[in-house]
Protein backbone atom coordinates (compact mmCIF):
# COMPACT_ATOMS: atom_id res chain seq x y z
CA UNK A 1 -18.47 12.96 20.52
CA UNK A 2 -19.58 16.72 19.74
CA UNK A 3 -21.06 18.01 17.15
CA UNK A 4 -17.68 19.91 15.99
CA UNK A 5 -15.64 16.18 15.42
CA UNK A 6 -18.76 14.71 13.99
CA UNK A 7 -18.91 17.63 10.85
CA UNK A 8 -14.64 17.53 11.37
CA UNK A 9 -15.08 13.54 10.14
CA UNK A 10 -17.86 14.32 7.54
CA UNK A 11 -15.09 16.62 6.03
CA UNK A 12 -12.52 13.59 6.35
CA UNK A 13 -15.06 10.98 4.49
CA UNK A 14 -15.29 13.32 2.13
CA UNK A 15 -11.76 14.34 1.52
CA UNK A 16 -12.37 18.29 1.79
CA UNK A 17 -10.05 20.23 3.81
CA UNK A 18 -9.20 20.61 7.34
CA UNK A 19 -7.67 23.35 9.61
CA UNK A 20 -4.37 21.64 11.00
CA UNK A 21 -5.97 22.47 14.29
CA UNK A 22 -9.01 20.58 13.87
CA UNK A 23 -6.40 17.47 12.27
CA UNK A 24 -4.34 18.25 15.55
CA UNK A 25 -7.55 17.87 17.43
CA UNK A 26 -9.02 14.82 15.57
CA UNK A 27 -5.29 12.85 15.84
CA UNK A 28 -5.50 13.50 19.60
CA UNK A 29 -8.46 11.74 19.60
CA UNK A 30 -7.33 8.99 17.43
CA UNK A 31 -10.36 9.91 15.50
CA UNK A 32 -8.23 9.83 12.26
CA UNK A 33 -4.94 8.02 10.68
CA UNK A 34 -3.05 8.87 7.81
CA UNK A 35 -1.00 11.74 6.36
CA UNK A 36 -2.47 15.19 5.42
CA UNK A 37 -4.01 15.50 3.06
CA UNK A 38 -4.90 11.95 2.55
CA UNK A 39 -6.78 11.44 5.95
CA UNK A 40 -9.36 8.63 7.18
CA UNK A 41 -11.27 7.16 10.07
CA UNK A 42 -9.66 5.69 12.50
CA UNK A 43 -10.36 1.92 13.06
CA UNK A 44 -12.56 2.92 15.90
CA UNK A 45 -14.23 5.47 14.09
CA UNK A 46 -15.14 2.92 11.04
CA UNK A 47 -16.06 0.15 13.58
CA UNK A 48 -18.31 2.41 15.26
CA UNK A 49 -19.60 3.36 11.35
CA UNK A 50 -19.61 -0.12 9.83
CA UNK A 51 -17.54 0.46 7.38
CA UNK A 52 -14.92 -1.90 8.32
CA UNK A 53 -14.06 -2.68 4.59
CA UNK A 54 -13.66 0.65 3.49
CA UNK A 55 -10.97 1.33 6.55
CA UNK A 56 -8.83 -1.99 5.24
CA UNK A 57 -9.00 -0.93 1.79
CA UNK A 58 -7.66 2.74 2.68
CA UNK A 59 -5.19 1.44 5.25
CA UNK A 60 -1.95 0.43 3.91
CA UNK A 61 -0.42 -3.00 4.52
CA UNK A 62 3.32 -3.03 5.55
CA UNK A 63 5.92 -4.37 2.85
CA UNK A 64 6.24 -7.64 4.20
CA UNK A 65 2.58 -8.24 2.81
CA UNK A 66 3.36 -7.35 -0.42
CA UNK A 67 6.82 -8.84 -0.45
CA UNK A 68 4.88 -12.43 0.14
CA UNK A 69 3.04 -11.66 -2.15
CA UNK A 70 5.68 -11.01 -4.46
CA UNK A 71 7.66 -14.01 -3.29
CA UNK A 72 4.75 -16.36 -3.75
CA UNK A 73 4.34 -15.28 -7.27
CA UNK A 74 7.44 -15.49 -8.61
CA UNK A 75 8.37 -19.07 -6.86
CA UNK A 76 5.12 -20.22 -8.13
CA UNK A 77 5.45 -19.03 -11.93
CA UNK A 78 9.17 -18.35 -12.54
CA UNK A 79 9.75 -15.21 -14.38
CA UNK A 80 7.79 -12.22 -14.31
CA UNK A 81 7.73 -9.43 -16.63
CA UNK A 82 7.53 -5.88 -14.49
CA UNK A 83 4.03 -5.59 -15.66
CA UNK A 84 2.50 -8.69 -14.26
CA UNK A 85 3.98 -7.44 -10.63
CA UNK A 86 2.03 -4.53 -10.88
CA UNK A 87 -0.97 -6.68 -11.78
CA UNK A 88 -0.75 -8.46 -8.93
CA UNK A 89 -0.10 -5.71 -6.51
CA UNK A 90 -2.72 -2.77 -8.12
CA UNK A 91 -5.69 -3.55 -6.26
CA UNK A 92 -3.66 -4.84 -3.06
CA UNK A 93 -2.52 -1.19 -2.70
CA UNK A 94 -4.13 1.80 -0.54
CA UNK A 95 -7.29 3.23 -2.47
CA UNK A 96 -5.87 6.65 -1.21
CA UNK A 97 -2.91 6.28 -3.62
CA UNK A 98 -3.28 7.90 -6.94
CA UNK A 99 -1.45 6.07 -10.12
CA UNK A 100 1.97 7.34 -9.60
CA UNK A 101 2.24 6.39 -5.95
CA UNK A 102 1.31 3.30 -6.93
CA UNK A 103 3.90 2.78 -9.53
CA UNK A 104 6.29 4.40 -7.15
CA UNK A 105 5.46 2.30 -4.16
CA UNK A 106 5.63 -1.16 -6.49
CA UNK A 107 9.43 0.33 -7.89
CA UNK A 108 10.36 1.14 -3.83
CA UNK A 109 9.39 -2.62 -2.92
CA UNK A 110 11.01 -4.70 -5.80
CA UNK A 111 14.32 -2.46 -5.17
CA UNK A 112 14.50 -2.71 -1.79
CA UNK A 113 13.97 -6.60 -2.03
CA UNK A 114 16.79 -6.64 -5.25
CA UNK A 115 18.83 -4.93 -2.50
CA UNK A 116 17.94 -7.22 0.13
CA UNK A 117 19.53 -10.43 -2.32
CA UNK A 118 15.58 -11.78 -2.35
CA UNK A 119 14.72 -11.20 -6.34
CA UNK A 120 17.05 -10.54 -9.27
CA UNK A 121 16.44 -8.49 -12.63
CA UNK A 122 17.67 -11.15 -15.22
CA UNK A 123 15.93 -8.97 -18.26
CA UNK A 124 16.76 -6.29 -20.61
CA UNK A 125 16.14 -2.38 -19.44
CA UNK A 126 13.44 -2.18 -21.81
CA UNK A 127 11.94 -5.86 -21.54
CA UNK A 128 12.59 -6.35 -16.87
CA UNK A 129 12.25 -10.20 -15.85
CA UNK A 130 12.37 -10.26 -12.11
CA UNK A 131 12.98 -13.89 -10.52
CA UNK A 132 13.08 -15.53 -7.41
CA UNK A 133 16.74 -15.77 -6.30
CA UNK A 134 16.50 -19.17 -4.65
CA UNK A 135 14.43 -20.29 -7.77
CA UNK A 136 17.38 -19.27 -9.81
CA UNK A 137 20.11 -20.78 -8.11
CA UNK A 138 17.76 -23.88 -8.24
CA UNK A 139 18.56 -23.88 -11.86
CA UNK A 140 21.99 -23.70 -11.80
CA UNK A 141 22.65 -26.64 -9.69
């Protein structure tokens, strides 16, 4: 590895900013992963580094991960108020997200999984309940 990559991934681990030629350059390497500007080491890159933990916790999972998660929640305890979801899922997310990707990421997955016919919104707009749709027809038999 030269000298040039080695500062090029200092600046990554650091979040400062990179010429797109140099993230051109880096990606070509599969040095780095992500989305400008929210780059990080590549797998490789943090195995080489030992910092193995750091790359899971900056990695996102897919949404089947979090779906589960969601899913094993909600048949476990019933009901769940919006704000317990986000509980559960907060620390689960990417540590490169800020607050509002957060939020917006946990309102993406429990819409596209109301869309799918997996959960239902049984509450009020002001008070949402989100259940378990198998756990609710469970009831009504």
């Amino acid at each position: 590895m030269s000298l040039a990559d080695i500062l090029a991934l200092d600046r990554v681990q650091k979040q400062l900013p990179l010429d797109d030629s140099v993230v051109k350059h880096l990606r070509r390497a599969r040095l780095v992963e992500g989305r400008k500007p929210h780059l990080y080491v590549s797998a490789s890159v943090a195995t080489a580094t030992a910092s193995k933990a750091e790359y899971i916790r900056t990695r996102a999972q897919d949404d089947a991960f979090y779906a589960r998660l969601v899913q094993d929640y909600l048949t476990q305890f019933g009901a769940s108020p919006r704000l317990e979801i986000e509980k559960l899922l907060w620390d689960k997310l990417s540590d490169v997200l800020d607050a509002a990707q957060k939020r917006n990421k946990i309102s993406n997955l429990l819409s596209n999984m109301r869309r799918a016919g997996k959960i239902s919104n049984i509450g009020a707009r002001k008070a949402p309940s989100w259940v378990w749709i198998d756990k609710m027809q469970d009831k009504n038999l």
